[in-house]
Every structure is written in C-alpha cells, then in structure tokens.
C-alpha atoms as a PDB file:
ATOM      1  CA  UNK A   1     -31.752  17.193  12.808  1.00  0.00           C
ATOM      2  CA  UNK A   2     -29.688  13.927  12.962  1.00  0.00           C
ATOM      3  CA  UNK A   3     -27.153  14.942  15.948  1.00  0.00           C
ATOM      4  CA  UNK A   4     -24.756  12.666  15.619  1.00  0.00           C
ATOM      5  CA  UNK A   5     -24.349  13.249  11.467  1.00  0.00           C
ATOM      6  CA  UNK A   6     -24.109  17.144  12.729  1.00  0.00           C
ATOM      7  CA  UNK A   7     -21.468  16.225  15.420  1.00  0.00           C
ATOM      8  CA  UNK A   8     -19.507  13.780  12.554  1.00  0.00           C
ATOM      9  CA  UNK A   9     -20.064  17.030  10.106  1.00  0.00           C
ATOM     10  CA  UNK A  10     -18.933  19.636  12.232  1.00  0.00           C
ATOM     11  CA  UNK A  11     -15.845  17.332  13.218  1.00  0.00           C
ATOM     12  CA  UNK A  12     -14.984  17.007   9.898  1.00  0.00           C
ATOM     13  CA  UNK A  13     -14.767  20.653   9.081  1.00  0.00           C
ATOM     14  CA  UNK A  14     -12.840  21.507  12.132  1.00  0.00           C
ATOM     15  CA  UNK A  15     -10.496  18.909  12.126  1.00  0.00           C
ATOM     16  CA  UNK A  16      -7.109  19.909  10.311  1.00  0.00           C
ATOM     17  CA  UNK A  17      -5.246  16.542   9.550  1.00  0.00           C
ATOM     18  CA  UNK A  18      -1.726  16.585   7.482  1.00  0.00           C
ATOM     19  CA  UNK A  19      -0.897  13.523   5.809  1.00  0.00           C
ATOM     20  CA  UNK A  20       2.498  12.126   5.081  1.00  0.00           C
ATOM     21  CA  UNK A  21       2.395  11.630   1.824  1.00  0.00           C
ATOM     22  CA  UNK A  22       1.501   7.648   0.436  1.00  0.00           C
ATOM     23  CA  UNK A  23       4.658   5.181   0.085  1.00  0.00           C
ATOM     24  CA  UNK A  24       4.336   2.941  -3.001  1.00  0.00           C
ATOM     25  CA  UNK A  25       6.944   1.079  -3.508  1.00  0.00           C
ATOM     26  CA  UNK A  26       7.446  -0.124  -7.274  1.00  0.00           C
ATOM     27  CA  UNK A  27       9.172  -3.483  -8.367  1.00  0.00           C
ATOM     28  CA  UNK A  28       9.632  -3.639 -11.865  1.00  0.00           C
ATOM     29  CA  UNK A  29      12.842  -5.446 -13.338  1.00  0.00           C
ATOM     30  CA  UNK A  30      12.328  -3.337 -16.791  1.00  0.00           C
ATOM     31  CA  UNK A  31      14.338   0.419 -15.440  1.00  0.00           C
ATOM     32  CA  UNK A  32      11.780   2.704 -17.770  1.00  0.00           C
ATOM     33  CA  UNK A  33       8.659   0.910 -16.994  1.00  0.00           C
ATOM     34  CA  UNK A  34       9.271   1.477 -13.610  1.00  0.00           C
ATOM     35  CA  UNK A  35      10.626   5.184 -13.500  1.00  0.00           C
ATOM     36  CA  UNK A  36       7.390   5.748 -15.816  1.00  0.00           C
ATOM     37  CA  UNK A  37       5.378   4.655 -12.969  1.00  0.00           C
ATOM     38  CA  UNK A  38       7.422   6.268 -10.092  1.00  0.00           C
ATOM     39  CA  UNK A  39       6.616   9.372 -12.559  1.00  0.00           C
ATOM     40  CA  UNK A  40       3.029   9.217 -12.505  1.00  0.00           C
ATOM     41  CA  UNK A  41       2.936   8.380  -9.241  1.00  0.00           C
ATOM     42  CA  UNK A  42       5.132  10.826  -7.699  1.00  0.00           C
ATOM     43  CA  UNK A  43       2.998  13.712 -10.188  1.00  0.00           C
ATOM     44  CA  UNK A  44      -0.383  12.518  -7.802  1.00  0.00           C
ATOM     45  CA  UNK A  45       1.748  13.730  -4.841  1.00  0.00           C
ATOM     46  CA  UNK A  46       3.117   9.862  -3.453  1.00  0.00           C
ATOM     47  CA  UNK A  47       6.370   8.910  -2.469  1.00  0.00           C
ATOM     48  CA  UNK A  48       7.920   6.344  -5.096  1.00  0.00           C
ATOM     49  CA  UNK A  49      10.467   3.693  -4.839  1.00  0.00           C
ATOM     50  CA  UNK A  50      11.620   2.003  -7.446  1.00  0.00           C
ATOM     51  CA  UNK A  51      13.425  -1.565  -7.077  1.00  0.00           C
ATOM     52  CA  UNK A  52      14.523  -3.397  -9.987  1.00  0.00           C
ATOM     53  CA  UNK A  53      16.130  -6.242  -8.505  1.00  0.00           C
ATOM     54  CA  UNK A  54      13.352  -8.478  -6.781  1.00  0.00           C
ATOM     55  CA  UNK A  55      15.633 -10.091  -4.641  1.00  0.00           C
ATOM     56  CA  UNK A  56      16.125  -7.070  -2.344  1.00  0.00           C
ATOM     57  CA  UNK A  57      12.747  -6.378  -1.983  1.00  0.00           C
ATOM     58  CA  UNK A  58      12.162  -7.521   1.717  1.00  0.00           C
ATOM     59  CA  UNK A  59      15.044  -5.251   2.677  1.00  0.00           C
ATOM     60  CA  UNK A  60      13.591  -2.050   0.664  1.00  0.00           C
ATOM     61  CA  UNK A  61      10.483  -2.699   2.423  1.00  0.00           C
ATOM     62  CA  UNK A  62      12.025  -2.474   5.356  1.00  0.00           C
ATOM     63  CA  UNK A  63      13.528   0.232   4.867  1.00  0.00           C
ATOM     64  CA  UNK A  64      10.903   2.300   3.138  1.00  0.00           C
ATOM     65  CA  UNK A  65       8.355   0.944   5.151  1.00  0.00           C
ATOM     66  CA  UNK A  66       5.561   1.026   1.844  1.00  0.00           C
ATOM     67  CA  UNK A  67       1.480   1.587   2.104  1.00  0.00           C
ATOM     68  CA  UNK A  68       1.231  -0.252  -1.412  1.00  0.00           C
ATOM     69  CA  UNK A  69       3.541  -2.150  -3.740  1.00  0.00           C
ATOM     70  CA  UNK A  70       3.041  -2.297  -7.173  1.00  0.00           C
ATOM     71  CA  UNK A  71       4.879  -5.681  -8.678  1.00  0.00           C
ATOM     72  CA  UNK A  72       5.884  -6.933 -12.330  1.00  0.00           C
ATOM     73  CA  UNK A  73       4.282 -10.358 -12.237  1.00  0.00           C
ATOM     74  CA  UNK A  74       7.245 -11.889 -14.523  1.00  0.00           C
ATOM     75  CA  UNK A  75      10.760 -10.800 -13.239  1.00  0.00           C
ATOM     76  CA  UNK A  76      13.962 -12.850 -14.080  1.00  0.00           C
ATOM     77  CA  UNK A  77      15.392 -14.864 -10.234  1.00  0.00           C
ATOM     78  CA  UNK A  78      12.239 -14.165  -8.579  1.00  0.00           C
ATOM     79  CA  UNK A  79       8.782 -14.113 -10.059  1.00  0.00           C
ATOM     80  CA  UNK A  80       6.123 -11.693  -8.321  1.00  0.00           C
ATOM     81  CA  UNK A  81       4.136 -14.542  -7.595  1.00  0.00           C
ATOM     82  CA  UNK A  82       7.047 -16.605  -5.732  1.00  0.00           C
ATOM     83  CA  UNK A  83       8.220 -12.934  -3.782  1.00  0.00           C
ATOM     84  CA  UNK A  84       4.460 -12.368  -2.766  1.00  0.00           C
ATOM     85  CA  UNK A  85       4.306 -15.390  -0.860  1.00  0.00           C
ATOM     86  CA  UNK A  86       7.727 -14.669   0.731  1.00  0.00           C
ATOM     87  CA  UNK A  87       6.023 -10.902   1.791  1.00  0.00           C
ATOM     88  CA  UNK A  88       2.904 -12.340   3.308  1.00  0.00           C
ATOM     89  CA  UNK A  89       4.580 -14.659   5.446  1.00  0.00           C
ATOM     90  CA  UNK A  90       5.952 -12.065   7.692  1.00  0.00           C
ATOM     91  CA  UNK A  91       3.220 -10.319  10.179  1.00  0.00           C
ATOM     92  CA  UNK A  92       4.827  -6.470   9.173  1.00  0.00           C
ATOM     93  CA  UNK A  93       3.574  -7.065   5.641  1.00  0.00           C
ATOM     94  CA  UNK A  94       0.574  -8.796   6.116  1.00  0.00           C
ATOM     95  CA  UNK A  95      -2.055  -6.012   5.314  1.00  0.00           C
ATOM     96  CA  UNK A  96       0.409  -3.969   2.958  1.00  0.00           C
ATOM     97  CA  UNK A  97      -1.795  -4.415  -1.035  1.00  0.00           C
ATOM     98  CA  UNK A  98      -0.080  -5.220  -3.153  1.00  0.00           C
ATOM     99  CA  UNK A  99      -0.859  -4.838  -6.960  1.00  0.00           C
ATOM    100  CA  UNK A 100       0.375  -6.629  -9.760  1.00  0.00           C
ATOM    101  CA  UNK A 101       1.011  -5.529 -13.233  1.00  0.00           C
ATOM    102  CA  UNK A 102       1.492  -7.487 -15.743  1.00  0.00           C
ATOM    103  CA  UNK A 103       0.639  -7.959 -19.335  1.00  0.00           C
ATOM    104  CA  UNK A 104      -0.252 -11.281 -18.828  1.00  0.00           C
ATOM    105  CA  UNK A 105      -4.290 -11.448 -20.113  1.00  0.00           C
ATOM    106  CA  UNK A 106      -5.083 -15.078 -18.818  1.00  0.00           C
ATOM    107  CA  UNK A 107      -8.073 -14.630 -16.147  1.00  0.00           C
ATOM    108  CA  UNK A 108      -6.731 -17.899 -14.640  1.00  0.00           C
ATOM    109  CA  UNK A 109      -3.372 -16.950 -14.593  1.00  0.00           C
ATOM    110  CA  UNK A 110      -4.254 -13.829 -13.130  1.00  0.00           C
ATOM    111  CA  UNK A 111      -6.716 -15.032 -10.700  1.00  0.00           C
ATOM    112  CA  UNK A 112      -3.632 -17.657  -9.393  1.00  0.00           C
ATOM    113  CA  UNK A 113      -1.308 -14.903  -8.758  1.00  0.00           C
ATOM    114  CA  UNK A 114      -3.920 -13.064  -6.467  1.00  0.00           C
ATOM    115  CA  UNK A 115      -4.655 -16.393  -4.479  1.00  0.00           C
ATOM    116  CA  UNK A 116      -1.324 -16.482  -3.891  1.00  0.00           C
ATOM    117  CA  UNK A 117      -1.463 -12.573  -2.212  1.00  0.00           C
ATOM    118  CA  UNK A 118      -2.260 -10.184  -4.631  1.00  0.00           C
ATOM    119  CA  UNK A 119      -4.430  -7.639  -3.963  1.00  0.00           C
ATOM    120  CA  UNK A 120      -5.333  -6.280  -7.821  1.00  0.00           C
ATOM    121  CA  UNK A 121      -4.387  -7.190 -10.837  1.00  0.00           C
ATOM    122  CA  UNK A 122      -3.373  -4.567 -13.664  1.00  0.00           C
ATOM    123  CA  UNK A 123      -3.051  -5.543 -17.055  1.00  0.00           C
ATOM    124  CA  UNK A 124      -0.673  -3.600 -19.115  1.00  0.00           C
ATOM    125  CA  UNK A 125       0.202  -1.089 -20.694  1.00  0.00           C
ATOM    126  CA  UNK A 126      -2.005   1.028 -18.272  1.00  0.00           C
ATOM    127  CA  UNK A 127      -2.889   4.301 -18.251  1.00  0.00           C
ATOM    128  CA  UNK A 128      -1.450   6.483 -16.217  1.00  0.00           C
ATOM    129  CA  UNK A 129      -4.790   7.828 -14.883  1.00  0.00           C
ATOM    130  CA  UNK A 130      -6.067   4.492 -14.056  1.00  0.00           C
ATOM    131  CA  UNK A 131      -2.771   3.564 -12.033  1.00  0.00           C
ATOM    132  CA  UNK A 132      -3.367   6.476 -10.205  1.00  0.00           C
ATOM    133  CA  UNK A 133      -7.232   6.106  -9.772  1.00  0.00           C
ATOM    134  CA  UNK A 134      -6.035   2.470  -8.465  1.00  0.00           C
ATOM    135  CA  UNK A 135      -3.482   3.365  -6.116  1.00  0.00           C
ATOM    136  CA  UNK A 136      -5.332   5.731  -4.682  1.00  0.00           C
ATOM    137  CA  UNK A 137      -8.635   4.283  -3.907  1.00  0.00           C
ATOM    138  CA  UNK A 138      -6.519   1.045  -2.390  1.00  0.00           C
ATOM    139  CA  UNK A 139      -4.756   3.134  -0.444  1.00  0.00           C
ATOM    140  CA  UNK A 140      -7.779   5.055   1.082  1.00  0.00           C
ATOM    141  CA  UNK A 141      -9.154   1.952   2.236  1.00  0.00           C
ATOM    142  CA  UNK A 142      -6.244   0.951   3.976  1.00  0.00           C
ATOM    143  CA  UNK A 143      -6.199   4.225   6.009  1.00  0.00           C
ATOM    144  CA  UNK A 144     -10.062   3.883   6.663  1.00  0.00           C
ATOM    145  CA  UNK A 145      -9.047   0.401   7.655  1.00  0.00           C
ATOM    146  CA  UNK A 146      -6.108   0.900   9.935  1.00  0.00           C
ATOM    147  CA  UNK A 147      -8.117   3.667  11.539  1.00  0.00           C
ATOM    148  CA  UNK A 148     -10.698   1.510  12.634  1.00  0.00           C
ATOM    149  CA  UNK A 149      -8.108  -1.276  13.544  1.00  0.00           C
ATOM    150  CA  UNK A 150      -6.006   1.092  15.857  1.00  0.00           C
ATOM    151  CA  UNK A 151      -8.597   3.661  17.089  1.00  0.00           C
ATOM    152  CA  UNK A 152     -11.569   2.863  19.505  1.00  0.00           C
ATOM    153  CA  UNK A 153     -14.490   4.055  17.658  1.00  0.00           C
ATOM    154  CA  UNK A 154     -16.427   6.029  20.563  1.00  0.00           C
ATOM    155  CA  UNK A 155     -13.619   8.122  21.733  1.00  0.00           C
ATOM    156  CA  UNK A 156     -11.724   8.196  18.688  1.00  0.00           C
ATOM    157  CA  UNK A 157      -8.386   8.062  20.807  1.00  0.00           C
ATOM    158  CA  UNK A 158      -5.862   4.360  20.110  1.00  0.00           C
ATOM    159  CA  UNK A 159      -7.172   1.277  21.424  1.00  0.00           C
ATOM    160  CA  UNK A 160      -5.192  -0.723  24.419  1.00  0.00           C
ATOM    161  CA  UNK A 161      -2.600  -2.787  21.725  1.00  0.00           C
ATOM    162  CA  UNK A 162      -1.350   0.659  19.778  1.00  0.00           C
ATOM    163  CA  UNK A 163      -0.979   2.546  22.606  1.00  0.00           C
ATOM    164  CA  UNK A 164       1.575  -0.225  24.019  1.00  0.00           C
ATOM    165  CA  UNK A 165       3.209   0.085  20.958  1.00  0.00           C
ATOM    166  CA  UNK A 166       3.135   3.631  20.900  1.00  0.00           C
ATOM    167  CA  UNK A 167       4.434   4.167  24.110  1.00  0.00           C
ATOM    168  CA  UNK A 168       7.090   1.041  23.501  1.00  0.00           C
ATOM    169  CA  UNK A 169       8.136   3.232  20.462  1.00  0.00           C
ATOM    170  CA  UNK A 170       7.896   6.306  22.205  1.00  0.00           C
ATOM    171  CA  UNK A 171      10.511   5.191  25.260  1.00  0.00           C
ATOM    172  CA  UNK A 172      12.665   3.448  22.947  1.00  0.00           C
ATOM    173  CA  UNK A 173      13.037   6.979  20.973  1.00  0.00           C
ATOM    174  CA  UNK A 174      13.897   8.557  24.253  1.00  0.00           C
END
C-alpha cells in the first residue's frame, strides 16, 4: 500500500469543504445575449453579473470581485480587446481568465485577441452546455492554482505572503 495516496485518500473523504459559489462576471453590450448567459450560468449553480456597458467594467470588477469574465469581443466605446489590456495591467486582475465570445471565425483574429490577454476564445452562438463545460473546467484550475500559490504544500496551512495578508485583512476588519 502506497501511504501517502492512502493518507491523500483518506483526507479527501474526511475533509468537508463549502465553496462560495464561482463569480463570473459577463460583459456583453447585446442585454439578451448576456441575461441568456447569466441564465445558464446561474442554472450550473455560479454567481452572474451582467455588465452591458464596457466602460464600467474595472469598477464592477471591483466590486464583484469575479473568478472569470466572459467578454463580447466587439462592443461599441470599448472593444474587448482594448478593455483586456486595460484589466491586465493592474496586479488584482492579473490571473482572473478571461474568455471571449465572439462570433468572429478568423483564427488570426482570434488568436490576436488572446495575445493581447485572453484566456479562451468562444465562437458563437454556443451552446449552453459547452459554456458551462468551459467555465467550469477554467475555473477549477484556477482554484487548483491559487491553492498551490497560497498554501505550502507539506503542511497544507498559507504560506508566509497570505498569511500577512490575511492577518492585514483580518486587523483591518477588527
């Protein structure tokens, strides 16, 4: 017997986590596109905003504080690709994904947009399993990721930078 796969097993099955539910954030300028997908979403148990003006997105995502944002690549003021590279020049965004959708079907076009930030790339109309499928699995890999960013992995408790911030937070509360 493997020990440590029986000690990761066992701590599996006895460990009773709650989750918050995930934050996606939706900016879509077209109102029923986007309450379609705040639908589906918020049907897979998530916590949807919708924001149809891209101009106040950096103040929604303050605000709502998002895991993932789903963003309309075309949008009249502000284009997704113009407001990505306003998001990813501020640290608290950095490692937020971000997804576009679009039903714009040039690969180049498409690849341009993610070099500028983007995450994915979702070419509409998409089914509403398929969002789901890709929210989710993003969003897993964030969590797996900020674990191992903000845990130490022998004793499993927060490493020396979040528990400054924790305890920062923590006083601050108080």
């Amino acid at each position: 017997v493997d020990i440590v796969n029986l000690i990761d097993r066992l701590d599996d099955l006895t460990t009773v986590e709650t989750y918050d539910p995930y934050r996606v954030l939706v900016v879509e300028d077209q109102a029923p596109i986007a309450n379609y997908y705040k639908m589906v979403l918020t049907m897979a148990s998530m916590d949807a905003q919708v924001i149809t003006e891209p101009t106040k997105v950096i103040q929604q995502m303050i605000e709502f504080h998002p895991d993932l944002v789903l963003m309309d690549l075309y949008m009249p003021d502000v284009g997704g690709a113009e407001l990505v590279r306003v998001i990813r020049q501020m640290d608290e965004f950095v490692s937020i994904p971000i997804v576009f959708l679009s039903s714009e079907d040039d690969f180049n076009k498409q690849m341009e947009a993610m070099s500028l930030g983007g995450d994915d790339f979702l070419t509409k109309p998409i089914k509403a399993s398929h969002l789901v499928a890709v929210v989710k699995s993003r969003l897993e890999r964030l969590k797996t990721l900020r674990s191992y960013m903000v845990r130490d992995s022998l004793t499993g408790l927060l490493n020396h930078t979040s528990l400054r911030s924790t305890l920062i937070q923590e006083v601050n509360r108080c």
